[in-house]
C-alpha atoms as a PDB file:
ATOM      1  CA  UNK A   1      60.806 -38.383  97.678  1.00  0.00           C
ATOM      2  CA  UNK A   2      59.143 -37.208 100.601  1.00  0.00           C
ATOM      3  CA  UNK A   3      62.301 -37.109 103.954  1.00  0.00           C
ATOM      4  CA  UNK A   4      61.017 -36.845 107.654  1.00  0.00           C
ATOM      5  CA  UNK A   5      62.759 -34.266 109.919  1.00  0.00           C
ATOM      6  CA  UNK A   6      63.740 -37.376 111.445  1.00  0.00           C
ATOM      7  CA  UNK A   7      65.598 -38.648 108.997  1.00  0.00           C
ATOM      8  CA  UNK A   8      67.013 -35.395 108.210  1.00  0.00           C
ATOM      9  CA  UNK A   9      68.389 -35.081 111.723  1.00  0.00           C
ATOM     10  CA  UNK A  10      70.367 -38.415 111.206  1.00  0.00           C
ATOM     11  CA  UNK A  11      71.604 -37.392 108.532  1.00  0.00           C
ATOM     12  CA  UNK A  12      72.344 -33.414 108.513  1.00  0.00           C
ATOM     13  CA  UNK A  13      75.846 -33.841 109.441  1.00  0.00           C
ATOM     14  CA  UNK A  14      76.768 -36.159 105.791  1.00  0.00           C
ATOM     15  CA  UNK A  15      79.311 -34.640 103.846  1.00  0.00           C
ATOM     16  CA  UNK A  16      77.070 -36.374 100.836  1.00  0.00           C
ATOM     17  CA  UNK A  17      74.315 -33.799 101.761  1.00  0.00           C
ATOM     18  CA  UNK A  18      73.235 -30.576 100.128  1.00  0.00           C
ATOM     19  CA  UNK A  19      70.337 -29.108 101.868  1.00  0.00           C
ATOM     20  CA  UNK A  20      68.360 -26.318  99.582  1.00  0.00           C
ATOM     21  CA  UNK A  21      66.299 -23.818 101.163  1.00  0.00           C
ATOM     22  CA  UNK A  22      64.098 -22.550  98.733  1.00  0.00           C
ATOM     23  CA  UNK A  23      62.134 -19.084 100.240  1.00  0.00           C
ATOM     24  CA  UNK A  24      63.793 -16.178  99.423  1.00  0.00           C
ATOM     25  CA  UNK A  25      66.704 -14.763 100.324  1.00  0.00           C
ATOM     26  CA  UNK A  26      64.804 -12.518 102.913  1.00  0.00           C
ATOM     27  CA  UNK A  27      63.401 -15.615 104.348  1.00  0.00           C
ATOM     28  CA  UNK A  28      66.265 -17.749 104.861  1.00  0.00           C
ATOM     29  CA  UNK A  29      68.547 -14.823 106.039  1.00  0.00           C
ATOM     30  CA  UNK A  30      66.878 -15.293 108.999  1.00  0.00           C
ATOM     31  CA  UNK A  31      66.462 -18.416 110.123  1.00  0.00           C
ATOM     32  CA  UNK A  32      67.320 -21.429 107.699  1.00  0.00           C
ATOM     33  CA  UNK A  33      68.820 -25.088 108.825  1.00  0.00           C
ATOM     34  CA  UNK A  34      72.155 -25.179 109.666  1.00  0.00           C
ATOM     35  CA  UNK A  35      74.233 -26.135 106.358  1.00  0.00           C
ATOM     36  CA  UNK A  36      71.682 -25.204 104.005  1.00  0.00           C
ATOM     37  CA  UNK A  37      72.011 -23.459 100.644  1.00  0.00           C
ATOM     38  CA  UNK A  38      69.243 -21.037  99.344  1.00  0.00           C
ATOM     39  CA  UNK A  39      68.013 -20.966  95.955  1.00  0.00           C
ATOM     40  CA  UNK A  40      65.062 -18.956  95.810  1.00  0.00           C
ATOM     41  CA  UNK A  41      63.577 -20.847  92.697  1.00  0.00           C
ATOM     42  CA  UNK A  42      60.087 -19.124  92.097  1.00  0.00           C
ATOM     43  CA  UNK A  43      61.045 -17.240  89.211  1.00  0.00           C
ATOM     44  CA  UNK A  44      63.023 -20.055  87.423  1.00  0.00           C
ATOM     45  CA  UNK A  45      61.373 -21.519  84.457  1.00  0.00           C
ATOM     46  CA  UNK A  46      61.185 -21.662  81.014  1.00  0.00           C
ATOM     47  CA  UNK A  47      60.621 -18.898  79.002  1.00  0.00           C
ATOM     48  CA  UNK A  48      60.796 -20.248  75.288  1.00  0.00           C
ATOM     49  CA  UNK A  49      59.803 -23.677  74.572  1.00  0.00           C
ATOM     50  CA  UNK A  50      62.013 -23.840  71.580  1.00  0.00           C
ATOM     51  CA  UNK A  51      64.513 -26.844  71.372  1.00  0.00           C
ATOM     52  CA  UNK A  52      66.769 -24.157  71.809  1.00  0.00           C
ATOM     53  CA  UNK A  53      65.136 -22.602  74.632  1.00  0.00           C
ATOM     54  CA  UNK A  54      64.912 -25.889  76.224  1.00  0.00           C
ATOM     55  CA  UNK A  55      68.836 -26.217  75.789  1.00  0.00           C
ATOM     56  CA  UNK A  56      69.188 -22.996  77.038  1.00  0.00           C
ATOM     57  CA  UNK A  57      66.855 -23.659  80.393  1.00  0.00           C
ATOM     58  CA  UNK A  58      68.834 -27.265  80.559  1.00  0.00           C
ATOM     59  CA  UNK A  59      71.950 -25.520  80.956  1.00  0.00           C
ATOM     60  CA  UNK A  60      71.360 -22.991  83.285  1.00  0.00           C
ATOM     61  CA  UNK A  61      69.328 -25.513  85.428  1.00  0.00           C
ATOM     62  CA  UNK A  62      72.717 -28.059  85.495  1.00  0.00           C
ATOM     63  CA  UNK A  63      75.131 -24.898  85.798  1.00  0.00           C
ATOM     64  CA  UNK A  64      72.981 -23.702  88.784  1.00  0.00           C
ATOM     65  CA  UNK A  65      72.675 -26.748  90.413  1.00  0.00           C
ATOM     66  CA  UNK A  66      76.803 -27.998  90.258  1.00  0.00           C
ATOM     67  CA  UNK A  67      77.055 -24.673  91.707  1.00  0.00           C
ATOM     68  CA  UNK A  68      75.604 -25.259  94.956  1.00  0.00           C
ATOM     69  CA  UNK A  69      76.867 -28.585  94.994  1.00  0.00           C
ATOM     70  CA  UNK A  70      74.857 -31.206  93.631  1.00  0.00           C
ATOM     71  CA  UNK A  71      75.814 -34.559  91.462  1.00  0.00           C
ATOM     72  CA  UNK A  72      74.465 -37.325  91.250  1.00  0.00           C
ATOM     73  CA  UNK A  73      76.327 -38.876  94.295  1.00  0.00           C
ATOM     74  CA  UNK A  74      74.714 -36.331  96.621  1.00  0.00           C
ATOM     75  CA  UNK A  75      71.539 -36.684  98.676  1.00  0.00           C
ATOM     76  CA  UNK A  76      69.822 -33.511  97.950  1.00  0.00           C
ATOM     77  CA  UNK A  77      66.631 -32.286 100.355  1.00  0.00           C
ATOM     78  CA  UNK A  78      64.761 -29.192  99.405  1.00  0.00           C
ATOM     79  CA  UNK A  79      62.389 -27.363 101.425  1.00  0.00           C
ATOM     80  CA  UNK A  80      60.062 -24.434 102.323  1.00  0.00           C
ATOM     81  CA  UNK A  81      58.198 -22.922 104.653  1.00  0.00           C
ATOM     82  CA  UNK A  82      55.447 -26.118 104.627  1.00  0.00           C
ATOM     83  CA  UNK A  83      56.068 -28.502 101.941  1.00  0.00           C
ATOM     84  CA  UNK A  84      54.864 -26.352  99.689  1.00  0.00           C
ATOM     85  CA  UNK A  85      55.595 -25.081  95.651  1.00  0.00           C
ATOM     86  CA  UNK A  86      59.144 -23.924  95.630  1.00  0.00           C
ATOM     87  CA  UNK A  87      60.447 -27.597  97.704  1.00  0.00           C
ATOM     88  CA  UNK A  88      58.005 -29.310  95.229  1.00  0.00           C
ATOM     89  CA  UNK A  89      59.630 -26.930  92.487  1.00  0.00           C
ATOM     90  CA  UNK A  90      63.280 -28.135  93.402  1.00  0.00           C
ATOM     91  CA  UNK A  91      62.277 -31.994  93.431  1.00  0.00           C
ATOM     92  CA  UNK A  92      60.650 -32.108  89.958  1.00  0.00           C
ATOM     93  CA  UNK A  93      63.456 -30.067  88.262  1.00  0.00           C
ATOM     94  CA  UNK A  94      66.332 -33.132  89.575  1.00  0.00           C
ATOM     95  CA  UNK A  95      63.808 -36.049  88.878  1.00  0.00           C
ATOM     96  CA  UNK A  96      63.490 -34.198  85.622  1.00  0.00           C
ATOM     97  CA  UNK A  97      67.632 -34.163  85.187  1.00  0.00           C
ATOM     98  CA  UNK A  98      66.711 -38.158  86.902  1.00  0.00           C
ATOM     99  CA  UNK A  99      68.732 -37.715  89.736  1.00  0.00           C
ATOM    100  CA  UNK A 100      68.352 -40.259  91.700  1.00  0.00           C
ATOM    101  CA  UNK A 101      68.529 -39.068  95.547  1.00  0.00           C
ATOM    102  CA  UNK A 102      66.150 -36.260  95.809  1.00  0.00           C
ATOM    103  CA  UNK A 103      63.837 -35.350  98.733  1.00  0.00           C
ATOM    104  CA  UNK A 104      61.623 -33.036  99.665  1.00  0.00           C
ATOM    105  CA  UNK A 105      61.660 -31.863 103.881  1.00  0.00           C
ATOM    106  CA  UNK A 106      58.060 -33.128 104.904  1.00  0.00           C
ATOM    107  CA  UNK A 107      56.494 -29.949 106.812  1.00  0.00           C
ATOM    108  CA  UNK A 108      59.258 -27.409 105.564  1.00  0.00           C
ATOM    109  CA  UNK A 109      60.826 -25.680 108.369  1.00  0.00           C
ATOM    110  CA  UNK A 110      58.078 -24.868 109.979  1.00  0.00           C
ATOM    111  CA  UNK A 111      57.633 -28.540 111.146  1.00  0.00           C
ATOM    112  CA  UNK A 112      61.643 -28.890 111.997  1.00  0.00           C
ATOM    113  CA  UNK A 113      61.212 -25.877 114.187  1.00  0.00           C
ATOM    114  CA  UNK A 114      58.568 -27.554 115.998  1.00  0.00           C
ATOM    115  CA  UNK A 115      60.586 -31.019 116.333  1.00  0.00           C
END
């Protein structure tokens, strides 16, 4: 689950990849890694935990992700400022849809700016 900036380097350039920013749009407006998406997902959750809220949340959560991109072919990385909540965020909502390539960016993008 956890992608070096390494490995993200080799593979940046895969037309299998969808790369997630998660800050906000503020944040990644000016700087973000070449090719990535942002979804600013702090405020995404459930708000009624119904079984029809949870169909509702399910929904929205698989309508938002095909929208950037994802299925379950694609490698999808998420990341932050520092490996923090909202990458974390991003990770547990696929492995809870059981995707089956998800990553977070170890060290956000402060660390790739660095490397």
């Amino acid at each position: 689950m956890i992608i070096s900036t390494t490995e993200l380097h080799k593979i940046l350039n895969e037309p299998n990849l969808v790369l997630i920013d998660t800050r906000s749009y503020k944040e990644y407006s000016k700087d973000h890694i070449r090719g990535a998406v942002n979804l600013d997902l702090f405020a995404f959750h459930w708000f009624d935990t119904s079984k029809e809220g949870i169909e509702n949340f399910n929904s929205q959560t698989v309508n938002l992700f095909s929208f950037v991109g994802i299925t379950n072919e694609k490698k999808v990385v998420f990341y932050d400022d520092v490996s923090g909540i909202l990458a974390a965020r991003g990770v547990w909502m696929l492995l809870y849809f059981s995707h089956p390539h998800v990553f977070m960016l170890d060290g956000g993008i402060q660390k790739w700016k660095k490397e």
